[in-house]
N, C-alpha and C. Protein backbone atom coordinates (compact mmCIF):
# COMPACT_ATOMS: atom_id res chain seq x y z
N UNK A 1 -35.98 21.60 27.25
CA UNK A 1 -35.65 21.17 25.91
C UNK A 1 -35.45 19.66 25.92
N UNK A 2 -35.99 19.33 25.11
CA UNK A 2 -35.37 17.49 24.60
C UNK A 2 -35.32 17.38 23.20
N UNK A 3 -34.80 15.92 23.13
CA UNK A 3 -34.70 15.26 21.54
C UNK A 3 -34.20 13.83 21.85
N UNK A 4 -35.24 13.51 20.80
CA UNK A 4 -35.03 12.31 20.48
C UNK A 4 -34.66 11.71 19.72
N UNK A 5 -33.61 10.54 19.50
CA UNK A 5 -33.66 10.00 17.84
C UNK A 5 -32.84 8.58 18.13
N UNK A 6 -31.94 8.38 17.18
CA UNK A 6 -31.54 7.07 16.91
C UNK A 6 -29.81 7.15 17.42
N UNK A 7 -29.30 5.93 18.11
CA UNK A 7 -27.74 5.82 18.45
C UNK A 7 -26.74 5.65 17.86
N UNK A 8 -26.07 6.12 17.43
CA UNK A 8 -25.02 5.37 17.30
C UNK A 8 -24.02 5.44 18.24
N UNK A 9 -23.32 4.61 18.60
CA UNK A 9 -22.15 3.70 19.71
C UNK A 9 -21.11 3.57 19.46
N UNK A 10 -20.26 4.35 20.26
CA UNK A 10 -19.15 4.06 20.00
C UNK A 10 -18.25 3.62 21.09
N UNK A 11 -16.80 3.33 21.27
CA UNK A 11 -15.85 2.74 22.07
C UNK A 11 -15.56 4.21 23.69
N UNK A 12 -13.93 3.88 23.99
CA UNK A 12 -13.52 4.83 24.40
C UNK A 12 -12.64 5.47 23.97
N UNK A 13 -12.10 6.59 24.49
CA UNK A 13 -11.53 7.71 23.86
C UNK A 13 -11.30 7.54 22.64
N UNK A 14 -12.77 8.53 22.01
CA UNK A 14 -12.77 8.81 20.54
C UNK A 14 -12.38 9.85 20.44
N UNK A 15 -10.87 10.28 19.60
CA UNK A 15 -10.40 11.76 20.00
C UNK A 15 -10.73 12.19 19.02
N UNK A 16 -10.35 13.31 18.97
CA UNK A 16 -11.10 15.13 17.99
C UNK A 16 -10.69 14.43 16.82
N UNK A 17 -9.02 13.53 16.52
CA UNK A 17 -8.63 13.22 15.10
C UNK A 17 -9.51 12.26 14.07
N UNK A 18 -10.62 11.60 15.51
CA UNK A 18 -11.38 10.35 14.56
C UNK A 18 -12.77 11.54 14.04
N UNK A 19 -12.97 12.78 15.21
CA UNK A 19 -14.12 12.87 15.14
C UNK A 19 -14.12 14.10 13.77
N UNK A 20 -12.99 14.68 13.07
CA UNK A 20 -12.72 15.32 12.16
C UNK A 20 -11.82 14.91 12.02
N UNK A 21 -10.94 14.17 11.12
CA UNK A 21 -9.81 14.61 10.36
C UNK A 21 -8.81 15.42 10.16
N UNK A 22 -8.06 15.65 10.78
CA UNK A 22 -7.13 16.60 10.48
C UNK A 22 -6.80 17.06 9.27
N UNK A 23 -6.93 16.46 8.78
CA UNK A 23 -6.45 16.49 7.23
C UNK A 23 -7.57 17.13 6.63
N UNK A 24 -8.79 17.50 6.96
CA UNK A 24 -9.97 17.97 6.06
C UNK A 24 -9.41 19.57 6.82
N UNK A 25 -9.03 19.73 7.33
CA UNK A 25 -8.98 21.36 8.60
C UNK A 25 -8.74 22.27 7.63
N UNK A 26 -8.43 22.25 6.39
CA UNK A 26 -7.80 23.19 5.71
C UNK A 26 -8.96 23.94 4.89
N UNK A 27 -10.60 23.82 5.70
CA UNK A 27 -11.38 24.65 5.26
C UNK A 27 -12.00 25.09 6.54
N UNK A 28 -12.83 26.20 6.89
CA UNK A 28 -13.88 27.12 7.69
C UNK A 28 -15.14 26.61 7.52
N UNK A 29 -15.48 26.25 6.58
CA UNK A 29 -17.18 25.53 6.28
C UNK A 29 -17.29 24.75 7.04
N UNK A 30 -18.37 24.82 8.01
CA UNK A 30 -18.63 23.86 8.81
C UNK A 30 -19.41 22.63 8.04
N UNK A 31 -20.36 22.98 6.73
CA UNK A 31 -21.01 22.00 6.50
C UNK A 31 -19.90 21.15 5.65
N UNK A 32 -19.09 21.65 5.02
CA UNK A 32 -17.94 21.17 4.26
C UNK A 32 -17.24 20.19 5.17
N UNK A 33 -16.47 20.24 6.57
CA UNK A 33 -16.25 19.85 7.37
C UNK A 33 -17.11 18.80 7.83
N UNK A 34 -18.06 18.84 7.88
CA UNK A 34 -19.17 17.73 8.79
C UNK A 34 -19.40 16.36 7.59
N UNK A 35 -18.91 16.98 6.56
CA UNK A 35 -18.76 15.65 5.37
C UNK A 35 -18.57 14.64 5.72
N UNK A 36 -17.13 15.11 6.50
CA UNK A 36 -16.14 13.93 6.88
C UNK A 36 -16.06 13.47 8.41
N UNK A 37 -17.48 13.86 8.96
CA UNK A 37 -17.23 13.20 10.45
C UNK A 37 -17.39 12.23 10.98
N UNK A 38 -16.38 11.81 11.42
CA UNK A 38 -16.31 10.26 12.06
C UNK A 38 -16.23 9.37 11.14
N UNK A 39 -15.39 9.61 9.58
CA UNK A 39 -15.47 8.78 8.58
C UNK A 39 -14.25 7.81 8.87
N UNK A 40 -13.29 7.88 9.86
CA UNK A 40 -12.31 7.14 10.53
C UNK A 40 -13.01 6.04 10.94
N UNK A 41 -13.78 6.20 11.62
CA UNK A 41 -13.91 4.89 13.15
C UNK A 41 -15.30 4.53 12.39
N UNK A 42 -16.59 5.41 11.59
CA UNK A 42 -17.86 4.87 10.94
C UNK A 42 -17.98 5.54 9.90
N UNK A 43 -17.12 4.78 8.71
CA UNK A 43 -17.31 5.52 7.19
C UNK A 43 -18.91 5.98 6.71
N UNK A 44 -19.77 5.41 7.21
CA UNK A 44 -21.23 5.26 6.95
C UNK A 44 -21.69 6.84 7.56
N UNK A 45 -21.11 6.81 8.91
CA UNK A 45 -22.25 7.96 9.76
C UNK A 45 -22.57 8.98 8.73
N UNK A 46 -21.97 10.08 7.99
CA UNK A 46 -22.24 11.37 7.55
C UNK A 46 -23.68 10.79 6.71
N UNK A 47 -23.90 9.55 5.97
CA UNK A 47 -25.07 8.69 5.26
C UNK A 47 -25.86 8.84 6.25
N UNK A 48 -26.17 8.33 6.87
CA UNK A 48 -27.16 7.73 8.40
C UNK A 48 -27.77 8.32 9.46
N UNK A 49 -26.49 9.46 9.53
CA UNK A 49 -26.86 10.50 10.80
C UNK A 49 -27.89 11.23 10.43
N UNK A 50 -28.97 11.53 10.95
CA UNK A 50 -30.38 12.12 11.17
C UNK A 50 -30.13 13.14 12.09
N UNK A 51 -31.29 14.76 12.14
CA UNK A 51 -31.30 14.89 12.61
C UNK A 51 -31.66 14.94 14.12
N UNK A 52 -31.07 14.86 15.20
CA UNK A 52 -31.66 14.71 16.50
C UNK A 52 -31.02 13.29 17.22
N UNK A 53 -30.43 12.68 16.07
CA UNK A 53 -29.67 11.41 16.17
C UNK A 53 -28.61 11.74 17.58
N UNK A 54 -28.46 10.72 18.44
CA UNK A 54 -27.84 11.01 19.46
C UNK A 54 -26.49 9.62 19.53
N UNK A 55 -25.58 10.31 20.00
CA UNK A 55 -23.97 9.71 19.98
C UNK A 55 -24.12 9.02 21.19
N UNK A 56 -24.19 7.59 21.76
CA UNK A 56 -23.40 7.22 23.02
C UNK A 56 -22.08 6.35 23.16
N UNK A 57 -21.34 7.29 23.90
CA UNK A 57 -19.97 6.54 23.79
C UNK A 57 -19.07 5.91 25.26
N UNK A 58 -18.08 5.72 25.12
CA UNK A 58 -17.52 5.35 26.42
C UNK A 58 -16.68 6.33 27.05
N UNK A 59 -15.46 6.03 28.23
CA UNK A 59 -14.82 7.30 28.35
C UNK A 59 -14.36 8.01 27.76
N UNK A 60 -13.56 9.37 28.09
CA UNK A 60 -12.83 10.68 27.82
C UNK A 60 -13.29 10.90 26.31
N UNK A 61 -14.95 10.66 25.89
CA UNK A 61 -15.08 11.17 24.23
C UNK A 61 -14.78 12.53 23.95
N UNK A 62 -13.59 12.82 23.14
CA UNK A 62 -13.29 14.03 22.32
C UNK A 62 -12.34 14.66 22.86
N UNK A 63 -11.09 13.31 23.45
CA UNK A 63 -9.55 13.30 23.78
C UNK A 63 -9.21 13.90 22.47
N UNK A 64 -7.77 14.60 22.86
CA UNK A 64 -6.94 14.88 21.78
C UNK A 64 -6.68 16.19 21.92
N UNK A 65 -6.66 16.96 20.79
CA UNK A 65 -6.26 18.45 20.36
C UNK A 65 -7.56 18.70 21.08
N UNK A 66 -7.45 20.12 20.90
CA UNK A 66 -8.31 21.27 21.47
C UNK A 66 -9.05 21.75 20.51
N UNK A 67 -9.04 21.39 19.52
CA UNK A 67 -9.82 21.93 18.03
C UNK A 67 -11.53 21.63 18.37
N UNK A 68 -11.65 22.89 18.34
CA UNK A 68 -13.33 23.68 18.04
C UNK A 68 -14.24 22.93 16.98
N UNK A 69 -13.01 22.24 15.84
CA UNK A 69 -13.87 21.86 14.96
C UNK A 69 -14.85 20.41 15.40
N UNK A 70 -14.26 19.61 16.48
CA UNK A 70 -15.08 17.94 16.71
C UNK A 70 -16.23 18.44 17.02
N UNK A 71 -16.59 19.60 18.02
CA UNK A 71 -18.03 19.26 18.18
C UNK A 71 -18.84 20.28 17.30
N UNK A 72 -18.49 21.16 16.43
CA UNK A 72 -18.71 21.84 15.14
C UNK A 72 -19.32 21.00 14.38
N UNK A 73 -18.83 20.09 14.29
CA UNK A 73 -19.09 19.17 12.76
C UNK A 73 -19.98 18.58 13.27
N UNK A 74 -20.16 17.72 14.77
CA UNK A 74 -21.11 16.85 14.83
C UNK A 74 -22.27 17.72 15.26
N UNK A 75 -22.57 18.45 15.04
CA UNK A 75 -23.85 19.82 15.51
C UNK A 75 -24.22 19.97 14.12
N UNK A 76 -22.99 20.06 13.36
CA UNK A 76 -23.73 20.60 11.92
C UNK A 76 -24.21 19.26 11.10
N UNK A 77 -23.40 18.13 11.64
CA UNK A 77 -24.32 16.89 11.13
C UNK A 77 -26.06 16.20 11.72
N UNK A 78 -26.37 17.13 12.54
CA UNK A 78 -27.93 16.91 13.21
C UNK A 78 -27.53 16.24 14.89
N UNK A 79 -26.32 16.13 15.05
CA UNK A 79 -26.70 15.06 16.52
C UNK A 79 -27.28 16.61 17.41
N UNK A 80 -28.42 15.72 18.33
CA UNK A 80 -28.58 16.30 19.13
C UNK A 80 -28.39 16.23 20.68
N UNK A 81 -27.18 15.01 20.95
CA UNK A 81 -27.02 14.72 22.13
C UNK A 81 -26.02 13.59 22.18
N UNK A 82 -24.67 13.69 22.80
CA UNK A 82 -24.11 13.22 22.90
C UNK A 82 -23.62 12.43 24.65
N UNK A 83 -23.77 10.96 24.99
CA UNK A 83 -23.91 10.48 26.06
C UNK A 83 -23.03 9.74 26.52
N UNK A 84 -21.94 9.64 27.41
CA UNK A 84 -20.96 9.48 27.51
C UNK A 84 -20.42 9.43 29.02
N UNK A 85 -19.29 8.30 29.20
CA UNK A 85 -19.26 8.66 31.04
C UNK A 85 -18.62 9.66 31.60
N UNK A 86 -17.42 9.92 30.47
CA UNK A 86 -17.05 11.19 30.86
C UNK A 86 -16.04 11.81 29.12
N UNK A 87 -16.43 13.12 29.26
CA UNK A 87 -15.42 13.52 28.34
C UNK A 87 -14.30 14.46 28.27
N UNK A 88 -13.69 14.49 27.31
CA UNK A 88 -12.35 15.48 27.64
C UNK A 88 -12.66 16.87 27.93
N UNK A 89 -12.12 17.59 28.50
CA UNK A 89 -12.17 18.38 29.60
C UNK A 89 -12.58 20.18 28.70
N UNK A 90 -11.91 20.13 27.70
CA UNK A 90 -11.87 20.65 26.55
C UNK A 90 -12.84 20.63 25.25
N UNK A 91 -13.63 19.34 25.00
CA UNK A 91 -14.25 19.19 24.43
C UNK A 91 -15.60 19.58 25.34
N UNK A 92 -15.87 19.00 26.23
CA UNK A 92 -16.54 19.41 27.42
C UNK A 92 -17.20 21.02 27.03
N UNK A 93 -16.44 21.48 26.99
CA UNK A 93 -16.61 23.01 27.09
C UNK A 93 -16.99 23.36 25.67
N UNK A 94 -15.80 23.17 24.55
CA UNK A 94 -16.16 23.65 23.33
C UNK A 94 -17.73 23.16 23.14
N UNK A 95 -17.68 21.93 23.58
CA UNK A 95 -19.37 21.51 22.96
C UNK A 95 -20.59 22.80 23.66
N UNK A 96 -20.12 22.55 24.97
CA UNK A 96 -21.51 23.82 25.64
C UNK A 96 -21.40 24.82 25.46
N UNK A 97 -20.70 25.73 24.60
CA UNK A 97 -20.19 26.63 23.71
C UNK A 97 -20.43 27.21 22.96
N UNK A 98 -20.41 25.69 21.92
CA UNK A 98 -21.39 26.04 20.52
C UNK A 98 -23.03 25.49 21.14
N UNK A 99 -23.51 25.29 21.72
CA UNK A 99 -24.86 24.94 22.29
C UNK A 99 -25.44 23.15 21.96
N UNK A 100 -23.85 22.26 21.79
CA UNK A 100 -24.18 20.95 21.62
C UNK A 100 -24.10 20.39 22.94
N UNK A 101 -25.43 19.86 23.01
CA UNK A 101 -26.24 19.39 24.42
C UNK A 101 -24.98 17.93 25.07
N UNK A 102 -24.71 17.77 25.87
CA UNK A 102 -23.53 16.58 26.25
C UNK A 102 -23.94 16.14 27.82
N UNK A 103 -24.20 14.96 27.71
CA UNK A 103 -24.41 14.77 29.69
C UNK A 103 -23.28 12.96 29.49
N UNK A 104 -23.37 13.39 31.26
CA UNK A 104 -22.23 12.40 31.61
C UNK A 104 -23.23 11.30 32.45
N UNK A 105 -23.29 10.04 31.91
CA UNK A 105 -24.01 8.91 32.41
C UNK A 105 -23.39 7.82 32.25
N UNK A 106 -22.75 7.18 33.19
CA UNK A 106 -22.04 6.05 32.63
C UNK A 106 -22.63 4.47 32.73
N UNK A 107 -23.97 4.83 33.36
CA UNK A 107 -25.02 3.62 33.64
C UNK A 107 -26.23 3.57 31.66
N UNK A 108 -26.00 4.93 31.30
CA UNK A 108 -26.60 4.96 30.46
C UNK A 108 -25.91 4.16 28.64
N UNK A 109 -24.61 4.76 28.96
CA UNK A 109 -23.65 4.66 27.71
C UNK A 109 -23.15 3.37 28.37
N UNK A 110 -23.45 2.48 28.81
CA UNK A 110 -23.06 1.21 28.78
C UNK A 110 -24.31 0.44 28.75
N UNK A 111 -25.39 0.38 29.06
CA UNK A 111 -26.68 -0.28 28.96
C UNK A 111 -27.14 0.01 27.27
N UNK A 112 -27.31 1.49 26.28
CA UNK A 112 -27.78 1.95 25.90
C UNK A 112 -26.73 1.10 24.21
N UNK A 113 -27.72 0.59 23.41
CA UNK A 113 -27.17 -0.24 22.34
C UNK A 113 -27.51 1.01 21.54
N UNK A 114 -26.17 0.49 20.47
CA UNK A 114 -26.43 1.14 19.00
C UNK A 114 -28.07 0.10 18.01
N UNK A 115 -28.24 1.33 17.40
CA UNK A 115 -29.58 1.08 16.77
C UNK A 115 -31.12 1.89 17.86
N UNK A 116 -30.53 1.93 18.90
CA UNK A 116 -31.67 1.99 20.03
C UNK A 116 -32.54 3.81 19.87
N UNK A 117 -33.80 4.07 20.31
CA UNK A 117 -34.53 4.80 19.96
C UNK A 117 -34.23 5.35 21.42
N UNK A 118 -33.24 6.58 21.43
CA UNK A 118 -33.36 7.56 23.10
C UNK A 118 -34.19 8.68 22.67
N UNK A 119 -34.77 9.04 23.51
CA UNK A 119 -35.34 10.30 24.21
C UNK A 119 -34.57 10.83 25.41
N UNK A 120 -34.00 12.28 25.50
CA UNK A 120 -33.45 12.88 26.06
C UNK A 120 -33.85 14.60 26.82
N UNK A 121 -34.39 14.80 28.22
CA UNK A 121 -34.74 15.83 28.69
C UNK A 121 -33.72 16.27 29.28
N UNK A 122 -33.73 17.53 28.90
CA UNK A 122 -32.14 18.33 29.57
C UNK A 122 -32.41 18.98 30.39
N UNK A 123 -33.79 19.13 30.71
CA UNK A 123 -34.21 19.86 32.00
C UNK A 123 -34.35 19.09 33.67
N UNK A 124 -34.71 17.91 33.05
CA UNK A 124 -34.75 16.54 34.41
C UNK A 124 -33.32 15.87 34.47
N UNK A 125 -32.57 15.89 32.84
CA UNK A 125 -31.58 14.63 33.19
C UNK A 125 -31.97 13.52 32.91
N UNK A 126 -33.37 12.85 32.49
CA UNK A 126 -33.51 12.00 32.00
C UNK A 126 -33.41 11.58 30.96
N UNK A 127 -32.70 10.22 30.91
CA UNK A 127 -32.37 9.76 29.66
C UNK A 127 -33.48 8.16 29.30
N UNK A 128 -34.23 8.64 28.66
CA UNK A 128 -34.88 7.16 27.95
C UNK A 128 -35.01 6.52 27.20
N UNK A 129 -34.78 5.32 27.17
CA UNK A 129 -33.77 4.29 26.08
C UNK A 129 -35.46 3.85 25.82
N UNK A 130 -36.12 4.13 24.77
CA UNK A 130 -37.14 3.36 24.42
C UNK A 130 -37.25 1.99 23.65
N UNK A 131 -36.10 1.92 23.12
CA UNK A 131 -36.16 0.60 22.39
C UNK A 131 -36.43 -0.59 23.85
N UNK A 132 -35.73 -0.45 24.98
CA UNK A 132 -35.89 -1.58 26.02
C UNK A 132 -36.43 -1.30 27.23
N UNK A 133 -36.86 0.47 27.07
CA UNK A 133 -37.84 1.13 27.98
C UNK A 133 -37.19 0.96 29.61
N UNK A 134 -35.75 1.45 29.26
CA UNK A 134 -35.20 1.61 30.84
C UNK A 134 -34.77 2.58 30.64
N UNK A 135 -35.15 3.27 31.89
CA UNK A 135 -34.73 5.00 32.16
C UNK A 135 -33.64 5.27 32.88
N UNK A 136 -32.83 5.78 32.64
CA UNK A 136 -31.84 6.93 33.26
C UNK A 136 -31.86 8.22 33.72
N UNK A 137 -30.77 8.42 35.13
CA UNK A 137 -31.01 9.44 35.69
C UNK A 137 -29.27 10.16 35.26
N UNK A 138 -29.34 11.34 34.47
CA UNK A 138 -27.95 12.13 34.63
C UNK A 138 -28.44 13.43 35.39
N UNK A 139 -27.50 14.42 35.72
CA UNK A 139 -27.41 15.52 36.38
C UNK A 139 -28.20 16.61 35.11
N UNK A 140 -29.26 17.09 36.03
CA UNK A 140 -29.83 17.81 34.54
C UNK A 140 -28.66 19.10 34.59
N UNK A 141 -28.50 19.97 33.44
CA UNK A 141 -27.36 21.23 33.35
C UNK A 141 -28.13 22.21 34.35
N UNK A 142 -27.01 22.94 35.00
CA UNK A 142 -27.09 24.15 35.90
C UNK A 142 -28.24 24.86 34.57
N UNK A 143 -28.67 25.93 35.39
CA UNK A 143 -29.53 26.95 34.47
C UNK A 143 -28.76 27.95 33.43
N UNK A 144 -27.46 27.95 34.17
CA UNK A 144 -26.56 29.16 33.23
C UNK A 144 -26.24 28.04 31.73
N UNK A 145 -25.83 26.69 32.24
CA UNK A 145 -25.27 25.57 30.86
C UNK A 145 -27.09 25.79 29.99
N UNK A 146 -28.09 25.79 30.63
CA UNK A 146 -29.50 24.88 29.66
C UNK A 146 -29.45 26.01 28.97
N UNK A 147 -29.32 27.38 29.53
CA UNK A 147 -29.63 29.03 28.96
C UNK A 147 -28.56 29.18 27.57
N UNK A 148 -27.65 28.13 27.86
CA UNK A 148 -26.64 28.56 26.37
C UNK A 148 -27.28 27.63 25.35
N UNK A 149 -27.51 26.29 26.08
CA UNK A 149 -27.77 25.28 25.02
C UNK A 149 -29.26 25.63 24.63
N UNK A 150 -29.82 26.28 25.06
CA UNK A 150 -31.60 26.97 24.70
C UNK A 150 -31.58 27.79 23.77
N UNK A 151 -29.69 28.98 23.71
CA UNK A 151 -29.72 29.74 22.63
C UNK A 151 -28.82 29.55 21.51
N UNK A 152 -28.76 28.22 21.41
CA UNK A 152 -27.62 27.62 20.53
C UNK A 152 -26.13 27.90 20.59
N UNK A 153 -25.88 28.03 21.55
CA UNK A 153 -24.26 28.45 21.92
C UNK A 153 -24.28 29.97 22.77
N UNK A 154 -23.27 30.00 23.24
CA UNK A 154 -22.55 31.16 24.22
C UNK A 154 -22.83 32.69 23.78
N UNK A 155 -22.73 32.92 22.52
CA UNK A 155 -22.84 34.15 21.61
C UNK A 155 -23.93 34.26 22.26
N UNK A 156 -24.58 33.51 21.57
CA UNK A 156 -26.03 33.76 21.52
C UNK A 156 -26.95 34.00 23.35
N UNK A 157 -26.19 33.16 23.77
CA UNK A 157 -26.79 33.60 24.96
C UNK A 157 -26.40 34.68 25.44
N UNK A 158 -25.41 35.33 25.37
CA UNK A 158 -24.86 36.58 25.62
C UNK A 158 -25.59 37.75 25.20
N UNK A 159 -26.28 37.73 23.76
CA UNK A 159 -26.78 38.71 23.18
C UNK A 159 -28.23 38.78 23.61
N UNK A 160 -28.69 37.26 23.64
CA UNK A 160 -30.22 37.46 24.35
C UNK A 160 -30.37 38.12 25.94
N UNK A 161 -29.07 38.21 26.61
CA UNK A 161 -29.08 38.57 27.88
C UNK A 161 -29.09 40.38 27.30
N UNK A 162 -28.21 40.78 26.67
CA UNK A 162 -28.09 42.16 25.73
C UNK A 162 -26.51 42.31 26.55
N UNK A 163 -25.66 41.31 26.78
CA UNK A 163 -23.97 41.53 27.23
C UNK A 163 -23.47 41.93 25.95
């Protein structure tokens, strides 16, 4: 699987509160929810974000609470890849979960500018920054992580197995 699209960049530890709102939580709609993502730290993104659009950020992205909803919203807003040196431990998981693709590169999310055109293979680990045409190497996912993110989250891979 890959995707490609456009960056946006962000700092370090962007926690769950920038990446939803707390204050919006008081609905279940995910698309309702994804209104307001990341309208803290980039009032613009929910405008801009495309789908396939990919996040690179700095350390521990998606510190904070444990809420399901940060990487909910940014799945239901089109990103298809979020790049980062390392993230919270918790978010980590919720993301490969719901089947939002996440690799840890910290040569990538520091070279890799906002505005920039990536291409992303989740089967090699390669990450390619086409706007300045330098390639990156991350850890491609074990086969059990690509098999969830292939069936859009955990459910789903469960049921295609027939668990």
């Amino acid at each position: 699987m890959k995707v490609q699209g456009r960056v946006f960049k962000y700092g370090d530890n962007v926690d769950t509160d920038v990446i939803i709102p707390a204050r919006y939580l008081n609905s279940a709609d995910a698309a309702e929810l994804a209104a307001h993502a990341m309208e803290d730290i980039d009032a613009t993104f929910v405008e801009r974000v495309r789908p396939g659009d990919i996040i690179v950020a700095g350390r521990n992205f998606g510190c904070g609470s444990s809420r399901e909803h940060a990487p909910i919203v940014l799945k239901e807003c089109g990103v298809g890849c979020i790049i980062a040196p390392s993230f919270a431990r918790i978010f980590y998981r919720n993301a490969i979960n719901i089947g939002l693709p996440i690799l840890e590169c910290a040569d990538a999310a520091a070279a890799i500018g906002a505005g920039d055109e990536v291409a992303v293979d989740f089967a090699t680990g390669e990450i390619s920054d086409l706007t300045s045409g330098t390639v990156f190497q991350a850890l491609p996912f074990p086969e059990f992580i690509q098999n969830i993110i292939d069936h859009d989250g955990l459910l789903n891979s469960l049921r295609a197995r027939g668990a």
